[in-house]
PDB file of N, CA and C in Angstrom:
ATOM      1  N   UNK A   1      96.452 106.025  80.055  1.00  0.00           N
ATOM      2  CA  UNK A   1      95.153 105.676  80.580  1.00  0.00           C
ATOM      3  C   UNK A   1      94.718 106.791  81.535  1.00  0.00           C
ATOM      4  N   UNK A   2      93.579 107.355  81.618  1.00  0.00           N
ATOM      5  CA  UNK A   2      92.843 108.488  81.877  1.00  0.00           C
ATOM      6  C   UNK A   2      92.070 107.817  83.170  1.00  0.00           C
ATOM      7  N   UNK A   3      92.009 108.395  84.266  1.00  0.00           N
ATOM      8  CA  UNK A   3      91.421 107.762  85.434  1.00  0.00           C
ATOM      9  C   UNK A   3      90.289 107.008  85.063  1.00  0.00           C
ATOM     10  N   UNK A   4      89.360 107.891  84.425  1.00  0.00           N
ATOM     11  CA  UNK A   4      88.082 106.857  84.082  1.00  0.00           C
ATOM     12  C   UNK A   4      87.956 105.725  83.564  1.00  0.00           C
ATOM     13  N   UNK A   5      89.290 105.584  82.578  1.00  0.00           N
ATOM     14  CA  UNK A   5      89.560 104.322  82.066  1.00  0.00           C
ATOM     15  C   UNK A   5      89.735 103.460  82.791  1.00  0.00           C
ATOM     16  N   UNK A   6      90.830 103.927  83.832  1.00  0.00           N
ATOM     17  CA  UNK A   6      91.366 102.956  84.901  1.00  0.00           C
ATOM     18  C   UNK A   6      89.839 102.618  85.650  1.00  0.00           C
ATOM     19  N   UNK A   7      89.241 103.636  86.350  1.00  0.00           N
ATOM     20  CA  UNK A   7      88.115 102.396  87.143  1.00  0.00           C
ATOM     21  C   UNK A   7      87.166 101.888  85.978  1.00  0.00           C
ATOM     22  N   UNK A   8      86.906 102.085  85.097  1.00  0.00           N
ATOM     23  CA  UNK A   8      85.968 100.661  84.245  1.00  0.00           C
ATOM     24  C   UNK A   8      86.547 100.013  84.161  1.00  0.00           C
ATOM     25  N   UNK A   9      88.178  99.747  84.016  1.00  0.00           N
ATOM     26  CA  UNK A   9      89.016  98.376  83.910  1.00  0.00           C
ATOM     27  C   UNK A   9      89.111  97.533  85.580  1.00  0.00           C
ATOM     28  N   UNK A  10      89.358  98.775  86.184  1.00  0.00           N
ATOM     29  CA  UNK A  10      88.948  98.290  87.802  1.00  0.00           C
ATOM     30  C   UNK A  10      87.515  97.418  88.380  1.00  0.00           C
ATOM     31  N   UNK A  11      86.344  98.409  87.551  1.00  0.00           N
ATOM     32  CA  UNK A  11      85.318  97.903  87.852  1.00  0.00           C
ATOM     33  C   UNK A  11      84.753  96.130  86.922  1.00  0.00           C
ATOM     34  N   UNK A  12      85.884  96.221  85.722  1.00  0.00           N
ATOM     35  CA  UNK A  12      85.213  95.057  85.133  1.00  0.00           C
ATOM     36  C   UNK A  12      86.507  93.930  86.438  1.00  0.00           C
ATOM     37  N   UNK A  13      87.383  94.365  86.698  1.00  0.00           N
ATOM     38  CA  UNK A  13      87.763  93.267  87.386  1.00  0.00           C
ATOM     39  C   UNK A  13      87.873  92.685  88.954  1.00  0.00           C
ATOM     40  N   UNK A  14      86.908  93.699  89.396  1.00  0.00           N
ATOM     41  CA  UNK A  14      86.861  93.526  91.204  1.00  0.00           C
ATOM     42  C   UNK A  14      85.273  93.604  91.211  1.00  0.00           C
ATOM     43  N   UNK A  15      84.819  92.284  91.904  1.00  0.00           N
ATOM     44  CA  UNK A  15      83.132  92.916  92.383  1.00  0.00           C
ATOM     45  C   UNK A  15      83.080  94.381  92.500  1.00  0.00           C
ATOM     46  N   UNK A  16      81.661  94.767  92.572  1.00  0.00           N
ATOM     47  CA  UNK A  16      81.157  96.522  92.767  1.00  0.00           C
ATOM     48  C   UNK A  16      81.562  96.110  94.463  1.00  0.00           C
ATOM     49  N   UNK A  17      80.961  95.237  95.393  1.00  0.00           N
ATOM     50  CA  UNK A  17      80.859  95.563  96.807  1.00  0.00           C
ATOM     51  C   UNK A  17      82.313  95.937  97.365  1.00  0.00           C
ATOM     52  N   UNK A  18      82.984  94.656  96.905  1.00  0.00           N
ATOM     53  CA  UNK A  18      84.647  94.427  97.206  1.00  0.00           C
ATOM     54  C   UNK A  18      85.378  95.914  96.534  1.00  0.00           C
ATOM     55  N   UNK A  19      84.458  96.557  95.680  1.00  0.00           N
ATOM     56  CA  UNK A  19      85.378  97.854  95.234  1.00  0.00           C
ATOM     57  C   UNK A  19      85.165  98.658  96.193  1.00  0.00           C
ATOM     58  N   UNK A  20      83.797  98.882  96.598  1.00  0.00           N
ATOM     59  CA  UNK A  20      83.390  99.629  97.817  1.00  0.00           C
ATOM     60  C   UNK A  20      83.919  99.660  99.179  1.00  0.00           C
ATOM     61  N   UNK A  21      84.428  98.319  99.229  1.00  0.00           N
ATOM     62  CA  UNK A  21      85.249  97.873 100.562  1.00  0.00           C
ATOM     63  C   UNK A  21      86.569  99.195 100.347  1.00  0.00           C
ATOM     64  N   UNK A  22      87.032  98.403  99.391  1.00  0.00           N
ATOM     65  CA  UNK A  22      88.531  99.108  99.218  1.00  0.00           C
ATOM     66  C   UNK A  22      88.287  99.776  99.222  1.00  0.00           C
ATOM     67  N   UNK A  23      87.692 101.008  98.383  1.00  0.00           N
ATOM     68  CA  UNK A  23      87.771 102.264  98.789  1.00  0.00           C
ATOM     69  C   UNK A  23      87.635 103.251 100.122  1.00  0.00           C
ATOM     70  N   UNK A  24      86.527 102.797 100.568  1.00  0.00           N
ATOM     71  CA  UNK A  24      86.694 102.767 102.144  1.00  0.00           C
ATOM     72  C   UNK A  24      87.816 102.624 102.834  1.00  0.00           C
ATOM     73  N   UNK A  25      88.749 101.485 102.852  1.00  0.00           N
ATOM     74  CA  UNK A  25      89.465 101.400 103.530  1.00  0.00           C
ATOM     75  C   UNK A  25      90.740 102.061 103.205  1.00  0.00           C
ATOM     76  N   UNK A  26      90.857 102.162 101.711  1.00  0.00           N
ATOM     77  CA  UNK A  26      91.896 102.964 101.497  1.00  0.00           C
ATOM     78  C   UNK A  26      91.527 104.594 101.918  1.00  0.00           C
ATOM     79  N   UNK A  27      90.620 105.001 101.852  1.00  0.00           N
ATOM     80  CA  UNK A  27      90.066 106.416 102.524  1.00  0.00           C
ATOM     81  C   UNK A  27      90.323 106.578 104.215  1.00  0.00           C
ATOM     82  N   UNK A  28      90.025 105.331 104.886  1.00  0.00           N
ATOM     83  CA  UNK A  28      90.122 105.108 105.696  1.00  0.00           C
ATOM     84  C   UNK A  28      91.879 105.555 106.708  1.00  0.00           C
ATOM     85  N   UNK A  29      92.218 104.457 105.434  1.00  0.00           N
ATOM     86  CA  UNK A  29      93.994 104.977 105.602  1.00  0.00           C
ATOM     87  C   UNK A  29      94.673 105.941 105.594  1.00  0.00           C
ATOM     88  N   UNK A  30      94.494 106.330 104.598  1.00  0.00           N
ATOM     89  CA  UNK A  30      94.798 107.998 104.129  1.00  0.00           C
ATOM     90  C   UNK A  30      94.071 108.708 105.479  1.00  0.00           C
ATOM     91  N   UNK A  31      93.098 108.983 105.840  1.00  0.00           N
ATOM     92  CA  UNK A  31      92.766 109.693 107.344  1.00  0.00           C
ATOM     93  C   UNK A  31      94.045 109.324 108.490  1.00  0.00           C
ATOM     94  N   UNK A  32      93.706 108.256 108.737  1.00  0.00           N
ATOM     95  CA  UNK A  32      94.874 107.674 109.980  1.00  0.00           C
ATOM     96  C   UNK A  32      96.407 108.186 109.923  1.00  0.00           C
ATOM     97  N   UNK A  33      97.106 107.868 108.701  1.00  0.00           N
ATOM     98  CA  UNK A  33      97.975 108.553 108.334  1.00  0.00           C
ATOM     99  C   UNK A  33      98.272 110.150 108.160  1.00  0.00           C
ATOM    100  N   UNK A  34      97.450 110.288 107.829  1.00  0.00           N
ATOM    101  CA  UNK A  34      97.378 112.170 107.955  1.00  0.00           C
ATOM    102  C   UNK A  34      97.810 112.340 106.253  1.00  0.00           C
ATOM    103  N   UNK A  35      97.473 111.574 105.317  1.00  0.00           N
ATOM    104  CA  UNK A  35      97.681 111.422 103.904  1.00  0.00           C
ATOM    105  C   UNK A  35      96.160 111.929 103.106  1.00  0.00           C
ATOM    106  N   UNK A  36      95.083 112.148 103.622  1.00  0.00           N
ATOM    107  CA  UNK A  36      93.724 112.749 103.077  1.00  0.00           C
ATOM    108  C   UNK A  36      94.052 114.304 102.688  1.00  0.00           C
ATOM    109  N   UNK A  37      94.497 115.000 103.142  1.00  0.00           N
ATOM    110  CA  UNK A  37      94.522 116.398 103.008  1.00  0.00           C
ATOM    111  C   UNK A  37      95.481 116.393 101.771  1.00  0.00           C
ATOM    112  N   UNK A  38      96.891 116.263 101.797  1.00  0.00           N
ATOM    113  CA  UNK A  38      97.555 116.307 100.314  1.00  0.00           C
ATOM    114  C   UNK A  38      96.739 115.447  99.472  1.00  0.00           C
ATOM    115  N   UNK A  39      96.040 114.480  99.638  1.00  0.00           N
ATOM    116  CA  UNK A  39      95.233 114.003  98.357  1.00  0.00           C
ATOM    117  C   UNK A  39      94.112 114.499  98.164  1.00  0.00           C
ATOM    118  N   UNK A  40      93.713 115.179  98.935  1.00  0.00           N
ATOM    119  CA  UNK A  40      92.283 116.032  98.606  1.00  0.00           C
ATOM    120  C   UNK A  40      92.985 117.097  98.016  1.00  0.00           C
ATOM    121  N   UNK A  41      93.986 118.348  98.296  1.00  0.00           N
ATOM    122  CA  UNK A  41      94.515 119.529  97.993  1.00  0.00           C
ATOM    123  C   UNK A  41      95.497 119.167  96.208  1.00  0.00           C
ATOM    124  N   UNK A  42      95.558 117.608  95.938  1.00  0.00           N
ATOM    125  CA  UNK A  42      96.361 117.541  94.759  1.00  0.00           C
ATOM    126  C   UNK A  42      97.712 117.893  95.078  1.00  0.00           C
ATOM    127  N   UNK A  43      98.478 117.734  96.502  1.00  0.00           N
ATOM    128  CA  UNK A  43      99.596 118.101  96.641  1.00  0.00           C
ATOM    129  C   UNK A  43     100.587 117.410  97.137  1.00  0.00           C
ATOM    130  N   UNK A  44     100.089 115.772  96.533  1.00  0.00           N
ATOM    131  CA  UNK A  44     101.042 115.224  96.537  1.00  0.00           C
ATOM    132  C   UNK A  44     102.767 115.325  96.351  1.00  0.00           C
ATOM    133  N   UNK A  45     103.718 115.153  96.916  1.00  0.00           N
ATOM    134  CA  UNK A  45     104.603 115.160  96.192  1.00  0.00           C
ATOM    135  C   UNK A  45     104.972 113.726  95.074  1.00  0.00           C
ATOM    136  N   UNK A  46     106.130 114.119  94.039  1.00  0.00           N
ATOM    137  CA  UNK A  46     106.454 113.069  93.160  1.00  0.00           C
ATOM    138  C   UNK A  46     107.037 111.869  93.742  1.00  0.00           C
ATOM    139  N   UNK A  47     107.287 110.724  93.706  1.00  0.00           N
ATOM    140  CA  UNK A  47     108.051 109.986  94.462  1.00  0.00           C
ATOM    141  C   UNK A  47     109.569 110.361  93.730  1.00  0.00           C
ATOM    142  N   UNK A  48     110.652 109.753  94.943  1.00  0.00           N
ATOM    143  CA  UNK A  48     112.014 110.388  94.121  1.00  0.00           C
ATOM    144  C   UNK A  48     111.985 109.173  93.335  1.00  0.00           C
ATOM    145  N   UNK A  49     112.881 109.296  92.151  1.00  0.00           N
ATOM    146  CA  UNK A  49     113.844 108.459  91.262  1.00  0.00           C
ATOM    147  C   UNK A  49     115.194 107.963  91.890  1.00  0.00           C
TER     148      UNK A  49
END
C-alpha cells in the first residue's frame, strides 16, 4: 500500500475534521519531541528487529 492509498483508506474511515485534529497533534508531537526534523529530512532510522 502506497501512502496515498493509505490516506483514502484513512480518509474513508475517520471524519475529515477528526483527521485534521490528528494530524495536528501528531505534528504537534513530533515538534515537542525534537522528532520533526528526521521526519522532514527522511532520516528516520529503521526500528531494530
Amino acid at each position: 500500500m502506497d501512502i496515498r492509498e493509505f490516506e483514502d483508506e484513512l480518509r474513508g474511515a475517520v471524519d475529515g475534521a477528526a483527521l485534521v485534529t490528528a494530524r495536528e497533534v501528531l505534528a504537534s508531537l513530533l515538534d515537542i519531541t525534537g522528532g520533526a526534523h528526521p521526519v522532514r529530512e527522511r532520516a528516520v532510522p529503521a526500528p531494530e528487529q
